[in-house]
C-alpha atoms as a PDB file:
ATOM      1  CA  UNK A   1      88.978  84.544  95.942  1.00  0.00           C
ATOM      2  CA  UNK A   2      90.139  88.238  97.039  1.00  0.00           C
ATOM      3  CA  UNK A   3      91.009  90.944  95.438  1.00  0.00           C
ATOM      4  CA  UNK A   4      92.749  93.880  96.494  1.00  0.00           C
ATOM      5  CA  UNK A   5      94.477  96.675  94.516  1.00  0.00           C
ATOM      6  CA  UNK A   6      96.933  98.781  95.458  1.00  0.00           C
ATOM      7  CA  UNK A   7      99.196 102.151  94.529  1.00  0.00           C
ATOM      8  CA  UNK A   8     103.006 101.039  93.744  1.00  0.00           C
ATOM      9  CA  UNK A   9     105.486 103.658  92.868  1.00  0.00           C
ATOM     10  CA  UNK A  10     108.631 102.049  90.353  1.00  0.00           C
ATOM     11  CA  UNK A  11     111.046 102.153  93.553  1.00  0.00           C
ATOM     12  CA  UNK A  12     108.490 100.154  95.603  1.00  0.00           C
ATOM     13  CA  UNK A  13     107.977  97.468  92.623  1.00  0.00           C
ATOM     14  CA  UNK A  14     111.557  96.563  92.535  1.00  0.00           C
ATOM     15  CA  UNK A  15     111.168  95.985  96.267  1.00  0.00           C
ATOM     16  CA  UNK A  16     108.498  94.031  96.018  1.00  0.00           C
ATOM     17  CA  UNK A  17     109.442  90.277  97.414  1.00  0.00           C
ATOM     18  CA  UNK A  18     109.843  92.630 100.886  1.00  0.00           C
ATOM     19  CA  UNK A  19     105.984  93.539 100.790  1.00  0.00           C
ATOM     20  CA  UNK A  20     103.459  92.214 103.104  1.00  0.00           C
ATOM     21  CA  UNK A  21     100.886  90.747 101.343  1.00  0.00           C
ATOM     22  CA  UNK A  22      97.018  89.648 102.521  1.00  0.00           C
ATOM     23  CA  UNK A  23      96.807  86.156 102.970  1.00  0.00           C
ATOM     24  CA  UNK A  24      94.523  83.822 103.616  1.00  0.00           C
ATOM     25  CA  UNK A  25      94.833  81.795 107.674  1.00  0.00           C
ATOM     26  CA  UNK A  26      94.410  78.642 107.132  1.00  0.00           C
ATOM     27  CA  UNK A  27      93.598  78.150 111.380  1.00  0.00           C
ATOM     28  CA  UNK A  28      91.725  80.979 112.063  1.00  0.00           C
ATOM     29  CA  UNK A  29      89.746  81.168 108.490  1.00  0.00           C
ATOM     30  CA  UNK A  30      90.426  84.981 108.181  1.00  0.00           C
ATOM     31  CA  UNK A  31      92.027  87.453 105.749  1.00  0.00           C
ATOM     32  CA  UNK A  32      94.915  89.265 107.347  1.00  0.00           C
ATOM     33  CA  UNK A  33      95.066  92.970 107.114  1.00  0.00           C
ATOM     34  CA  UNK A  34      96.802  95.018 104.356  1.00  0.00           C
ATOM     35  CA  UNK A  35      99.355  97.756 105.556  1.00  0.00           C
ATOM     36  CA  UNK A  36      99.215  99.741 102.855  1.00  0.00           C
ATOM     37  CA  UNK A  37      98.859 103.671 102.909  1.00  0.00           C
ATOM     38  CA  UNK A  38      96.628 103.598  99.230  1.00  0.00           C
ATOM     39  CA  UNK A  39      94.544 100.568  98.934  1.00  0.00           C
ATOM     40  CA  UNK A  40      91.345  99.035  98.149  1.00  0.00           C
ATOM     41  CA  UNK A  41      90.048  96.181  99.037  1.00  0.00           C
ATOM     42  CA  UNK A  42      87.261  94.699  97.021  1.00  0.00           C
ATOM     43  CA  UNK A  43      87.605  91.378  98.521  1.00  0.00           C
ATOM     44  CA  UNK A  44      85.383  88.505  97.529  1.00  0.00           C
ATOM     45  CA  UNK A  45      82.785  91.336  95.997  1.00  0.00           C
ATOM     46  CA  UNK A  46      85.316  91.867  92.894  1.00  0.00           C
ATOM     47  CA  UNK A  47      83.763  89.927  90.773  1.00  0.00           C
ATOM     48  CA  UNK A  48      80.281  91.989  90.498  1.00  0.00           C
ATOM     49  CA  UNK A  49      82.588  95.295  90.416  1.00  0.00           C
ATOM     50  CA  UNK A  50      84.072  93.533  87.186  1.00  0.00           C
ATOM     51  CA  UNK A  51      80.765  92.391  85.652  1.00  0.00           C
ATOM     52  CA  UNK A  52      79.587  95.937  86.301  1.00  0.00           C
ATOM     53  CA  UNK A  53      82.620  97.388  84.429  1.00  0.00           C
ATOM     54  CA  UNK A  54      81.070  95.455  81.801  1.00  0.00           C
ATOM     55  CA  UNK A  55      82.729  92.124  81.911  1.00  0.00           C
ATOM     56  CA  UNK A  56      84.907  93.109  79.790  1.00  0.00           C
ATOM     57  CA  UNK A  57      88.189  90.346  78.472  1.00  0.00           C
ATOM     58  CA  UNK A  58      90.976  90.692  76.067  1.00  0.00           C
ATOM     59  CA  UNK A  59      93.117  93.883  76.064  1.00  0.00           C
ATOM     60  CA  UNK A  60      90.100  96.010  76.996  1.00  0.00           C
ATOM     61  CA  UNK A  61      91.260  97.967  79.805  1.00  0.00           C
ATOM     62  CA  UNK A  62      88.309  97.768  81.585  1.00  0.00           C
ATOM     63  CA  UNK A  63      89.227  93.404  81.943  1.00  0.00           C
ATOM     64  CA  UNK A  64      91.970  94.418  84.357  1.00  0.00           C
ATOM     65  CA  UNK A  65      90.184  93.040  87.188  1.00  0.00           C
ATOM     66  CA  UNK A  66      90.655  89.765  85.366  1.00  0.00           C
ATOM     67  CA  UNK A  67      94.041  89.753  82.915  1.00  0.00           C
ATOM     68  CA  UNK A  68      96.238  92.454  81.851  1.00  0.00           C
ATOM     69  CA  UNK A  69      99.176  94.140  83.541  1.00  0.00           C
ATOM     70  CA  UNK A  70     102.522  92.124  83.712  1.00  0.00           C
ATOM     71  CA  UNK A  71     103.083  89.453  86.325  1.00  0.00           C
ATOM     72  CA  UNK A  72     104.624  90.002  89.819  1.00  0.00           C
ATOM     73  CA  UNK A  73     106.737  87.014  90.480  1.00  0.00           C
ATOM     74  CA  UNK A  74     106.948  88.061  94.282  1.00  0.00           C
ATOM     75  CA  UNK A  75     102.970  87.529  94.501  1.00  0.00           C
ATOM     76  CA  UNK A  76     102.439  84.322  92.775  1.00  0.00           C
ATOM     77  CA  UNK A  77     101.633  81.700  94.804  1.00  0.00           C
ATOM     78  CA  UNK A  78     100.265  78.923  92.412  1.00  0.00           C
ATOM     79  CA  UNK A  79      96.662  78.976  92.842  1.00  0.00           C
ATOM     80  CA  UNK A  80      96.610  80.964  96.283  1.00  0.00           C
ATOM     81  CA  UNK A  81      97.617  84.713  95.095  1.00  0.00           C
ATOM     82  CA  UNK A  82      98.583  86.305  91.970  1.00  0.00           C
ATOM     83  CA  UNK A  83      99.888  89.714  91.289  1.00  0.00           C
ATOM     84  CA  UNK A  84      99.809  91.970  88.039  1.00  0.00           C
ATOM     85  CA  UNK A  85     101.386  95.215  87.875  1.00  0.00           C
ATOM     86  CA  UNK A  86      99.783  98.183  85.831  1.00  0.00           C
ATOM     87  CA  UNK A  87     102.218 101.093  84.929  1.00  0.00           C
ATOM     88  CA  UNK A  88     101.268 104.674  85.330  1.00  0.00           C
ATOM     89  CA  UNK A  89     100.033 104.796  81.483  1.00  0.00           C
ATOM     90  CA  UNK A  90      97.626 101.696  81.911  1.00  0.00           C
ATOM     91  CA  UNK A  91      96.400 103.258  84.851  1.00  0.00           C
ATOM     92  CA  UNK A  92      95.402 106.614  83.272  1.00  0.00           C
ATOM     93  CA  UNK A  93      93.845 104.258  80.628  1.00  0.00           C
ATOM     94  CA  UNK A  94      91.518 102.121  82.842  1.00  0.00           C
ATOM     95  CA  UNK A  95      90.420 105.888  84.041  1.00  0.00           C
ATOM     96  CA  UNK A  96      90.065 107.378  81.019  1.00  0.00           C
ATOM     97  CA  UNK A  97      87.612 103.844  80.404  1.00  0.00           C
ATOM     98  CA  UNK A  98      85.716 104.229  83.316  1.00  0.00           C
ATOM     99  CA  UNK A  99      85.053 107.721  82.752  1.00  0.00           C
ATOM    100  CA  UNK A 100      83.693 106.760  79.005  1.00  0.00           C
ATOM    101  CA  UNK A 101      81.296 104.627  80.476  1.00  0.00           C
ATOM    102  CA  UNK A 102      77.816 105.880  79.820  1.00  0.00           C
ATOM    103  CA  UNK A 103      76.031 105.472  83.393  1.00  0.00           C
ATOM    104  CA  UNK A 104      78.795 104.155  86.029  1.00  0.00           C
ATOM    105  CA  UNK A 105      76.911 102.300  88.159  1.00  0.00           C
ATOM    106  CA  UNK A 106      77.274 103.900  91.687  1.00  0.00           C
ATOM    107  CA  UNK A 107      78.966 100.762  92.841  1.00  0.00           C
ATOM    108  CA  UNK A 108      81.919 101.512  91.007  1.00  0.00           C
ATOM    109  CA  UNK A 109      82.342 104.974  92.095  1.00  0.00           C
ATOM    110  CA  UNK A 110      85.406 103.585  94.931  1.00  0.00           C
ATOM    111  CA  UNK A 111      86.793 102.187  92.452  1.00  0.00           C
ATOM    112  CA  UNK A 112      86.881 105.344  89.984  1.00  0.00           C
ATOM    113  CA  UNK A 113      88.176 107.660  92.648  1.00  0.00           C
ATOM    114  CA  UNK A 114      90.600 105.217  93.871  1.00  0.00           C
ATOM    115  CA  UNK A 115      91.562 105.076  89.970  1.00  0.00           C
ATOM    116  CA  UNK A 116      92.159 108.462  89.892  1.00  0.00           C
ATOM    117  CA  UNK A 117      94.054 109.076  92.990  1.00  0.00           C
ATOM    118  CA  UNK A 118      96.239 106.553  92.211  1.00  0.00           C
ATOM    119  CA  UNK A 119      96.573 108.083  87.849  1.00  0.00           C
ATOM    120  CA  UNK A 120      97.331 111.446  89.599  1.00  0.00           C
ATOM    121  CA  UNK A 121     100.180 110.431  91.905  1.00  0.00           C
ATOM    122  CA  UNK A 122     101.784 108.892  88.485  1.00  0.00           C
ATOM    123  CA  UNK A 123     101.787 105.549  90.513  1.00  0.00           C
ATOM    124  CA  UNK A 124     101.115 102.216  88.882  1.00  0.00           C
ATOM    125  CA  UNK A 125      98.676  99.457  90.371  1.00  0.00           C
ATOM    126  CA  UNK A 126      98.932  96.203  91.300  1.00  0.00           C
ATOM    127  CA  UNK A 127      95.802  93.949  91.480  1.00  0.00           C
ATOM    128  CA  UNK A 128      96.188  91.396  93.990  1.00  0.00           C
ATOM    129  CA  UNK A 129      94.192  88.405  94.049  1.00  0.00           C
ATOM    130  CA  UNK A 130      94.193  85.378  97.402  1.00  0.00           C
ATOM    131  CA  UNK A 131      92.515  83.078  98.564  1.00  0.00           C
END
């Protein structure tokens, strides 16, 4: 499974069933390409930026790799791709986790600036997982 996570604006999340998504090619084997001016793509590696975040679960907002966020009906795709949407305040409190963490471990340092780029543009997220 993939993950990528991306900057939405409220305008752009009501458009959402028009977005082009990453998906998986079933012929060729390969992940297609996300168009997207603020993204990043953790891909299959995800899952040890999570663990490193603690491996956190519940309502801690450092489990929002995992769970969290409201669904994005225009994403799911049964077992193939999900979608959950994090609002602007969620956002500022994943950062505001992160940067509470005692020693970030330098792996997660993409993931904290891309955090905070996308807290101080008042955008929300959406982490998108395929296969």
């Amino acid at each position: 499974m993939n993950c990528t996570l991306f900057a939405i604006s409220a305008d752009e999340l009501d458009g959402a069933a028009d977005m082009t998504l990453p998906k998986y090619d079933d012929v060729s084997s390969k992940i297609s390409g996300v168009q997207r001016p603020h993204t990043l793509a953790l891909g299959n590696g995800w899952s040890n930026v999570h663990a490193l975040l603690g491996g956190h679960e519940g309502d801690h907002p450092l489990s929002f790799m995992i769970e969290g966020g409201a669904p994005v009906p225009a994403f799911d795709d049964g077992e193939r791709s999900s979608g959950r949407y994090f609002s602007p305040e969620l956002v500022s409190n994943i950062l505001i986790a992160i940067a509470r963490m005692a020693m970030p471990p330098e792996a997660v340092d993409r993931l904290r600036v891309f955090v905070a780029e996308v807290a101080a543009s008042g955008n929300g997220l959406i982490v998108h997982r395929f296969v």
